[in-house]
C-alpha atoms as a PDB file:
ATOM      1  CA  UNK A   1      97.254 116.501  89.169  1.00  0.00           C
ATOM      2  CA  UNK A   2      94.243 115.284  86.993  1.00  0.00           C
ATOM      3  CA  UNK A   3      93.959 111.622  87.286  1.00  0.00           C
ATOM      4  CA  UNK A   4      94.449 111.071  83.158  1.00  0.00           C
ATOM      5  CA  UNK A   5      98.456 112.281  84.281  1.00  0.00           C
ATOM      6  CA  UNK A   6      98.565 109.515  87.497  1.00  0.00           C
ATOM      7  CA  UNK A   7      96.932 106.839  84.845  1.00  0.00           C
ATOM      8  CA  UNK A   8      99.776 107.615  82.129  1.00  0.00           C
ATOM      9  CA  UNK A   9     102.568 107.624  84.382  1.00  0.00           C
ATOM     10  CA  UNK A  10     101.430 104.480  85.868  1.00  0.00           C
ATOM     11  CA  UNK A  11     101.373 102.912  82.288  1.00  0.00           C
ATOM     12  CA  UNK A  12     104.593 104.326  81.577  1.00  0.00           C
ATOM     13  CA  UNK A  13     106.283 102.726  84.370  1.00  0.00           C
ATOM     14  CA  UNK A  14     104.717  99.425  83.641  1.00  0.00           C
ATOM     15  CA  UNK A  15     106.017  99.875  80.464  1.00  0.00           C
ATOM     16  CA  UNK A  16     109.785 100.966  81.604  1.00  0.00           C
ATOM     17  CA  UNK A  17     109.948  97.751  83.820  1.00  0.00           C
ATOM     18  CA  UNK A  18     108.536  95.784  81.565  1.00  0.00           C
ATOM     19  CA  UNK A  19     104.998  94.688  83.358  1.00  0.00           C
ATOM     20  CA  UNK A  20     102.247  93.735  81.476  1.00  0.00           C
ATOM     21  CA  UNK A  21     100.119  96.828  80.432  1.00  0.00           C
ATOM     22  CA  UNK A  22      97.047  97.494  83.154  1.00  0.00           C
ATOM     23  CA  UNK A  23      98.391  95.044  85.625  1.00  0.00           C
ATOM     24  CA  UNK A  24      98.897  97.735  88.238  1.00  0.00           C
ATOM     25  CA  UNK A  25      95.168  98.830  89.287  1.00  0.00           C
ATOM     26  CA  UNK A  26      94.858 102.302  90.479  1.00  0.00           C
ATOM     27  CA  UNK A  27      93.492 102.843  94.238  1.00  0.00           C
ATOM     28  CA  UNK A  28      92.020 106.485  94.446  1.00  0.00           C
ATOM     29  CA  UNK A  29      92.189 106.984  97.741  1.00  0.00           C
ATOM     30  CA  UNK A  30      89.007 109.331  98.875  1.00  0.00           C
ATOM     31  CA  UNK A  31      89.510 109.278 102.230  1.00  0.00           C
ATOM     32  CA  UNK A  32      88.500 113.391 103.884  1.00  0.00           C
ATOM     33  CA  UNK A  33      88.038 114.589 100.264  1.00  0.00           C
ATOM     34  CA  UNK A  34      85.179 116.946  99.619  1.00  0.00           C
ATOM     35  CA  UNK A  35      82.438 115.071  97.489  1.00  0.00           C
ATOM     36  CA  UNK A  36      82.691 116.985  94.786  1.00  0.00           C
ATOM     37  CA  UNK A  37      86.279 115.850  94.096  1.00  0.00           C
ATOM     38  CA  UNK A  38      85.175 112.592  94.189  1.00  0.00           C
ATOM     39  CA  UNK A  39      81.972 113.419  92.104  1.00  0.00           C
ATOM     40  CA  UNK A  40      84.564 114.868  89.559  1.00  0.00           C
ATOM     41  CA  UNK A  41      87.017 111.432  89.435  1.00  0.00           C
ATOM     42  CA  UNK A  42      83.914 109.058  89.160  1.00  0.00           C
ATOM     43  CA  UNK A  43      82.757 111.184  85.963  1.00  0.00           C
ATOM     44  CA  UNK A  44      85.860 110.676  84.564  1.00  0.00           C
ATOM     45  CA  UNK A  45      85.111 107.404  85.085  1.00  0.00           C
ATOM     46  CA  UNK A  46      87.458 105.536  87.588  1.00  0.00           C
ATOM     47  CA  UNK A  47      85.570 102.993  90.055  1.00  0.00           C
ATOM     48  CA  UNK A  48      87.981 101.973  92.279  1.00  0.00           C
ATOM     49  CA  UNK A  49      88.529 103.965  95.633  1.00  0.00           C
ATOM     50  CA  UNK A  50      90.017 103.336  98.975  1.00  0.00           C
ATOM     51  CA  UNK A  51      88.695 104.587 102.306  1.00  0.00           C
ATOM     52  CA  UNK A  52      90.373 104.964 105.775  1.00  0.00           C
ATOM     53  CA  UNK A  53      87.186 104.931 107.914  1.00  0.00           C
ATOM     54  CA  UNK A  54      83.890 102.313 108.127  1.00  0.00           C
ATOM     55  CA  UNK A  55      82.025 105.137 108.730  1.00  0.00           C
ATOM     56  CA  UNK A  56      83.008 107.429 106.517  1.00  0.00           C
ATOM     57  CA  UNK A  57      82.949 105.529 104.111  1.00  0.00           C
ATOM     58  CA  UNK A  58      79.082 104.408 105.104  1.00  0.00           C
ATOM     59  CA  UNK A  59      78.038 107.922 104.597  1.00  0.00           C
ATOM     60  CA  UNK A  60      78.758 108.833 101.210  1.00  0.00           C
ATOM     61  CA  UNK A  61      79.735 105.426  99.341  1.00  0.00           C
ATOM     62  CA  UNK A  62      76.002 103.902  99.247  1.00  0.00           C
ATOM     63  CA  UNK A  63      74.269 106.892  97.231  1.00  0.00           C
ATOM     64  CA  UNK A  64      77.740 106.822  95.021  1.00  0.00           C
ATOM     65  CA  UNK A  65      77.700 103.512  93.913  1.00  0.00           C
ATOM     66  CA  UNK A  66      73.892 103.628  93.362  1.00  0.00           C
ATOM     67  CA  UNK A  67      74.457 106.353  91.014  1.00  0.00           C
ATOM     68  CA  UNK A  68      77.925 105.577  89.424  1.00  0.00           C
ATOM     69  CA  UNK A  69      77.584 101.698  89.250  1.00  0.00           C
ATOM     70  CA  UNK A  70      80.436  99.476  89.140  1.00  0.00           C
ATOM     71  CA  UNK A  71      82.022 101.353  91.968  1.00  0.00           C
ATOM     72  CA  UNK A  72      84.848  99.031  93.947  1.00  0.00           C
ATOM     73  CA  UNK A  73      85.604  99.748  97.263  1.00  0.00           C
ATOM     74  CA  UNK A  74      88.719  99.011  99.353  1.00  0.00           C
ATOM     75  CA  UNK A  75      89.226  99.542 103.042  1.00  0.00           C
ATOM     76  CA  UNK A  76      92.678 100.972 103.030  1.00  0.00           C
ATOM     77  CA  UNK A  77      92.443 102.031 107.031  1.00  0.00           C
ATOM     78  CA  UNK A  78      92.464  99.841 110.491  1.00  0.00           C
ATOM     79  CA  UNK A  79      89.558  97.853 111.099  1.00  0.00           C
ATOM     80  CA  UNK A  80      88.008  97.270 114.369  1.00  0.00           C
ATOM     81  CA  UNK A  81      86.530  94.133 115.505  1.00  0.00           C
ATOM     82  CA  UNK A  82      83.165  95.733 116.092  1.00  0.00           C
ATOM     83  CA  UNK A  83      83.246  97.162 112.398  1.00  0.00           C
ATOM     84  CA  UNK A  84      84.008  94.358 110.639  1.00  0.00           C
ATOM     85  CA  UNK A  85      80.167  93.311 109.947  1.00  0.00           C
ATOM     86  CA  UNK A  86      79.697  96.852 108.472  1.00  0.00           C
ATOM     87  CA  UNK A  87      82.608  96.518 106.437  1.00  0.00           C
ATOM     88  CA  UNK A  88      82.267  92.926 104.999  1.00  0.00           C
ATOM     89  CA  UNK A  89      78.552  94.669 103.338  1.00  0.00           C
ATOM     90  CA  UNK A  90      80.209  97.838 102.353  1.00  0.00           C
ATOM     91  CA  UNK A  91      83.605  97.022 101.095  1.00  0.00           C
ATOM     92  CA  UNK A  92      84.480  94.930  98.361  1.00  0.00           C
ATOM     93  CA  UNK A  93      88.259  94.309  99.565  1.00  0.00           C
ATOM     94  CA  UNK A  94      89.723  94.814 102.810  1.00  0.00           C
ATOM     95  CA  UNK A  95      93.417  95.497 102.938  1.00  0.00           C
ATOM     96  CA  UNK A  96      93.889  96.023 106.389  1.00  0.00           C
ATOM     97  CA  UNK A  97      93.545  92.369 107.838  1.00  0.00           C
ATOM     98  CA  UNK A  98      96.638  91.929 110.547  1.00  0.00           C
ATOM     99  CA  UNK A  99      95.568  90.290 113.609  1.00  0.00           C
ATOM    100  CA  UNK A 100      94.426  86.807 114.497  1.00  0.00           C
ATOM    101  CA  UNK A 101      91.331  88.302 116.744  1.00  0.00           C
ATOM    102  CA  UNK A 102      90.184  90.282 113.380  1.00  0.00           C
ATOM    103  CA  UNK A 103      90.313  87.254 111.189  1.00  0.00           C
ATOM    104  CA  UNK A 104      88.716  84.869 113.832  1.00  0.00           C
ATOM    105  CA  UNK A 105      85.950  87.188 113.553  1.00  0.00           C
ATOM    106  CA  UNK A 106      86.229  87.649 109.413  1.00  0.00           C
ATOM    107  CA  UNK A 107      85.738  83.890 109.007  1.00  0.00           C
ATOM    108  CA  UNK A 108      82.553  83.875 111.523  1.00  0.00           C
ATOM    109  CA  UNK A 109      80.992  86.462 109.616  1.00  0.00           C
ATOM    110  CA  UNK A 110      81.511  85.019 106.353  1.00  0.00           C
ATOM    111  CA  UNK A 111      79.886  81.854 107.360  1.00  0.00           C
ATOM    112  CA  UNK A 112      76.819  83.749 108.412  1.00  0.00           C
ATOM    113  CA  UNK A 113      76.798  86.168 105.649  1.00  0.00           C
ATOM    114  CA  UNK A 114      77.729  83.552 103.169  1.00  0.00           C
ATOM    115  CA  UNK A 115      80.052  85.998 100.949  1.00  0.00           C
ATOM    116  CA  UNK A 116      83.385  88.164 101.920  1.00  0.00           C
ATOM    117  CA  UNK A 117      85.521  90.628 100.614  1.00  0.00           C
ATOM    118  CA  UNK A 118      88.740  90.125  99.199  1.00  0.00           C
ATOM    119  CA  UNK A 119      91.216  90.427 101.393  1.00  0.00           C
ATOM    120  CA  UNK A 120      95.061  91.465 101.858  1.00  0.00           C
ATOM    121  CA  UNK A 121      97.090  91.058 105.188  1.00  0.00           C
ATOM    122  CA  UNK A 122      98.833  93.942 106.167  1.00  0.00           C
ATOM    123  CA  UNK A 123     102.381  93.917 106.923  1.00  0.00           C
ATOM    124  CA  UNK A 124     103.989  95.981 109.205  1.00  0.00           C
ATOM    125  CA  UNK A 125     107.252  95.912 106.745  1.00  0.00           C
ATOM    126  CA  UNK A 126     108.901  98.729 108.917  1.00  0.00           C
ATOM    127  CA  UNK A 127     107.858  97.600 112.500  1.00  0.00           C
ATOM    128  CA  UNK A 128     106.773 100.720 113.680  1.00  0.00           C
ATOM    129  CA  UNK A 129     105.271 100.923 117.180  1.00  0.00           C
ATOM    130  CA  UNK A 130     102.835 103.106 115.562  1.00  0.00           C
ATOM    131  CA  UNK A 131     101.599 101.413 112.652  1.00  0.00           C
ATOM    132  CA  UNK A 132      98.939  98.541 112.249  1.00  0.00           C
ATOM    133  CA  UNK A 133     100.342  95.751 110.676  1.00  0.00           C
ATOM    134  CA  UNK A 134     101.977  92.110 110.855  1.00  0.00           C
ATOM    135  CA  UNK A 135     105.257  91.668 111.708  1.00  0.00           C
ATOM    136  CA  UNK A 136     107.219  90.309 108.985  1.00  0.00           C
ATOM    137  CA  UNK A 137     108.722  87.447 111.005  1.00  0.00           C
ATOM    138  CA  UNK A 138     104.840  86.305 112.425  1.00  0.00           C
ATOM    139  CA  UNK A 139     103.525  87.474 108.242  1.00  0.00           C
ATOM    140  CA  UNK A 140     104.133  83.293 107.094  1.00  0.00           C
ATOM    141  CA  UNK A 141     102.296  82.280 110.226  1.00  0.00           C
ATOM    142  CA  UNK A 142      99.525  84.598 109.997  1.00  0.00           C
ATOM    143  CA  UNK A 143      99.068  84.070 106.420  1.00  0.00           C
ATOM    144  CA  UNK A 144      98.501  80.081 107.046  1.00  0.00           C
ATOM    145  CA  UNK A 145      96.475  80.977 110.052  1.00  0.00           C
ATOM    146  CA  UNK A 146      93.794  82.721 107.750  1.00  0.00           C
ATOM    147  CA  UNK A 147      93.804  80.168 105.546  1.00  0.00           C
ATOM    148  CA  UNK A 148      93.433  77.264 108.417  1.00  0.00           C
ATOM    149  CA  UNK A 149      90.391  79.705 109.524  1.00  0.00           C
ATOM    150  CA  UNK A 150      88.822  79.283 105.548  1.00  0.00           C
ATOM    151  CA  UNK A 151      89.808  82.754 104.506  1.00  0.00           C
ATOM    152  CA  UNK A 152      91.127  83.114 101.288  1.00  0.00           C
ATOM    153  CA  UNK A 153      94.221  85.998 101.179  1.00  0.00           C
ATOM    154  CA  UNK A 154      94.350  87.485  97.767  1.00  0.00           C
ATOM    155  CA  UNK A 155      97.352  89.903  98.487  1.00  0.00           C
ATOM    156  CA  UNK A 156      99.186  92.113 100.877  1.00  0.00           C
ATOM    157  CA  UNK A 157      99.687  95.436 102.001  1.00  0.00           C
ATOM    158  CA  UNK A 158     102.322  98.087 103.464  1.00  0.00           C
ATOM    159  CA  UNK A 159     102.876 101.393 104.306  1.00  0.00           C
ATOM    160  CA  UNK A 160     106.567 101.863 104.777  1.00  0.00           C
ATOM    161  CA  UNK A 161     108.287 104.133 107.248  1.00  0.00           C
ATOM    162  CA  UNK A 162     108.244 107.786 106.088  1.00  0.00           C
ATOM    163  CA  UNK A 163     112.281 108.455 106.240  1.00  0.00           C
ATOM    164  CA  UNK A 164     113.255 105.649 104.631  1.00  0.00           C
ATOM    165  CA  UNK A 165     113.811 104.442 100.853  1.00  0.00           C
ATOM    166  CA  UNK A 166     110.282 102.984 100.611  1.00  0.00           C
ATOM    167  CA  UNK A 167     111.956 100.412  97.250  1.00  0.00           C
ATOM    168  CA  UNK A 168     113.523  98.116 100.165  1.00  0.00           C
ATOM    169  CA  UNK A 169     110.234  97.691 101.889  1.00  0.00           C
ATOM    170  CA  UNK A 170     108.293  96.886  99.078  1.00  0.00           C
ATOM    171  CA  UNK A 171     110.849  94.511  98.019  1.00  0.00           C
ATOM    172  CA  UNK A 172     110.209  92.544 101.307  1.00  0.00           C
ATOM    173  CA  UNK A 173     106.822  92.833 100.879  1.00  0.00           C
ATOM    174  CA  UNK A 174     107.493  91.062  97.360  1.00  0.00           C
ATOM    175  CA  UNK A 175     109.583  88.006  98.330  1.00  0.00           C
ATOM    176  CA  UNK A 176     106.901  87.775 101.643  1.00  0.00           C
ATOM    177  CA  UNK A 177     103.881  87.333  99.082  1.00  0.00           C
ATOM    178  CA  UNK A 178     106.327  84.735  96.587  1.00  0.00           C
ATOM    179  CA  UNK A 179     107.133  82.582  99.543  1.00  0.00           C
ATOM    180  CA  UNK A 180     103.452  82.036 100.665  1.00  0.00           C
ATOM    181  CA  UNK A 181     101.879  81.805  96.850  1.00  0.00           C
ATOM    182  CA  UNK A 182     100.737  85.461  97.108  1.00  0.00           C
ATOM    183  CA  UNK A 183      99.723  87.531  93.608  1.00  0.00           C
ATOM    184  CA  UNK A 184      98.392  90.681  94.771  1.00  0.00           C
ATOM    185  CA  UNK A 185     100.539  93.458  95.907  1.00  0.00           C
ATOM    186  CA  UNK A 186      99.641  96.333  97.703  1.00  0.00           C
ATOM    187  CA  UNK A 187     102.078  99.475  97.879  1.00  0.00           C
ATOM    188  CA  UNK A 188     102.937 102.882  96.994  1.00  0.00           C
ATOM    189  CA  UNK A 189     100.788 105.833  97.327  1.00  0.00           C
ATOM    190  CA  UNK A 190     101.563 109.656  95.919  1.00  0.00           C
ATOM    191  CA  UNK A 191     104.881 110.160  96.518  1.00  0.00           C
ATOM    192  CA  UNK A 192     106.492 106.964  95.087  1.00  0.00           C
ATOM    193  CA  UNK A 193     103.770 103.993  93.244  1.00  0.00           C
ATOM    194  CA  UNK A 194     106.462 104.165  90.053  1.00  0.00           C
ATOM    195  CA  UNK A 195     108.630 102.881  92.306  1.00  0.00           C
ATOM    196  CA  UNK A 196     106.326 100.319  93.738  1.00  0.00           C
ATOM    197  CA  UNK A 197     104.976  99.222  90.138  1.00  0.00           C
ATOM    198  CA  UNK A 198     109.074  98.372  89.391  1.00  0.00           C
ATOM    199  CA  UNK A 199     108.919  96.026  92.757  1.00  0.00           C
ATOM    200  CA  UNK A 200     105.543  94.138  91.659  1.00  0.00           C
ATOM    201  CA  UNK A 201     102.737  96.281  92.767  1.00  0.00           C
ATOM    202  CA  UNK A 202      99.505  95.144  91.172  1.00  0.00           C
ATOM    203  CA  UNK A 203      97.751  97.866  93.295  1.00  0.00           C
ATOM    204  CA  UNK A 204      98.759 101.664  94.031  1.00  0.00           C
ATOM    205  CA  UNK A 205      97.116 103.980  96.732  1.00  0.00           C
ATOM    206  CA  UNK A 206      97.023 107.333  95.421  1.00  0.00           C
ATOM    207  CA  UNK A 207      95.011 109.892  97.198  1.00  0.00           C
ATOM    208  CA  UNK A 208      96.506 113.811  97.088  1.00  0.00           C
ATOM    209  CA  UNK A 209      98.343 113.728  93.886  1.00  0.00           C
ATOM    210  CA  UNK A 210      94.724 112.632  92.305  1.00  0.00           C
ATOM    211  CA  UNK A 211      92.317 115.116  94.482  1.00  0.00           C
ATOM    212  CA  UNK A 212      94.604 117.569  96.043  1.00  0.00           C
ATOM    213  CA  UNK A 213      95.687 117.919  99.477  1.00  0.00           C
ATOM    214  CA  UNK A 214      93.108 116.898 102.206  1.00  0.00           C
ATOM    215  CA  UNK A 215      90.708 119.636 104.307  1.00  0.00           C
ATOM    216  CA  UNK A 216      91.097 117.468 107.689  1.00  0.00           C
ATOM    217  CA  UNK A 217      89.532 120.362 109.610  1.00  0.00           C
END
């Protein structure tokens, strides 16, 4: 689906629920996609991408953003301890913060660095085994535990469980972020960001429906 058809329909249902127009920002998510594809989205001019993998996203996001500037860059995947110096240079928001041991170490780097990304807590809205992610019970906690620690937490994040209506998670998600003074929101990917943008999504994580189905080899 070309990405002018994910663009309108996101208008549309900002429109239909009554959001402000361009409040909902659109993540492409470029994660295993042949370069070209991603070539093709940045000539159309979009700038704002998500990536699963620090190292990945080392490998082909420098020479990008050197020669389509204005390129932001979201880490949409797990991050490891021992990546997180990597990603605090390469990423300029990382969605994926949900343990205390990650954002001891996010706060020591960003008083050496001197600068951070923006960053979103991740909540494990379903809790899935599985899945990376605060619980929501511990999300309050954690939440005032970054911010004891001097980070600043511009949003939040889920993924909800695969079989079931994603609408209810999102709404937890929602009334999560209210409680703790929490503006940015984000959920939804391909199958349902309308119905995300109706709960409050300011972001949406669209990968396949922009650049087709992934090649993971």
């Amino acid at each position: 689906m070309p990405l002018s058809d994910i663009l309108d329909r996101i208008r549309a249902e900002e429109t239909r629920t009554g959001r402000a127009p361009g409040s909902t920002t659109l993540v492409a998510v470029s994660k295993v996609q042949p370069i070209d594809r991603v070539i093709a989205v940045l000539a159309e001019g979009h700038r704002v991408f998500g990536e699963n993998k620090v190292q990945e996203a080392a490998g082909k996001w420098p020479d990008l953003s050197d020669r389509f500037p204005g390129v932001e860059l979201h880490l949409v995947g797990p991050l490891q301890t021992n990546k997180a110096r990597q990603a605090m240079e390469l990423f300029d928001v990382i969605e994926t913060l949900d343990r205390p041991k990650l954002a001891r170490t996010l706060a020591r780097l960003k008083d050496e660095m001197g600068q951070c990304p923006r960053l979103f807590v991740q909540v494990n809205t379903g809790e899935e085994d599985q899945k990376a992610g605060v619980m929501p019970a511990e999300a309050d906690a954690f939440i005032a535990e970054c911010r004891d620690l001097g980070l600043e937490i511009e949003g939040l994040m889920c993924i909800p469980p695969a079989d079931e209506e994603p609408s209810l998670h999102f709404a937890l998600l929602a009334k999560i972020a209210a409680r703790n003074g929490i503006e940015g929101l984000s959920m939804g990917m391909s199958g349902d960001f309308e119905r995300a943008i109706a709960q409050g999504a300011t972001h949406v994580r669209v990968g396949s429906a922009i650049f087709g189905e992934r090649d993971y080899g």
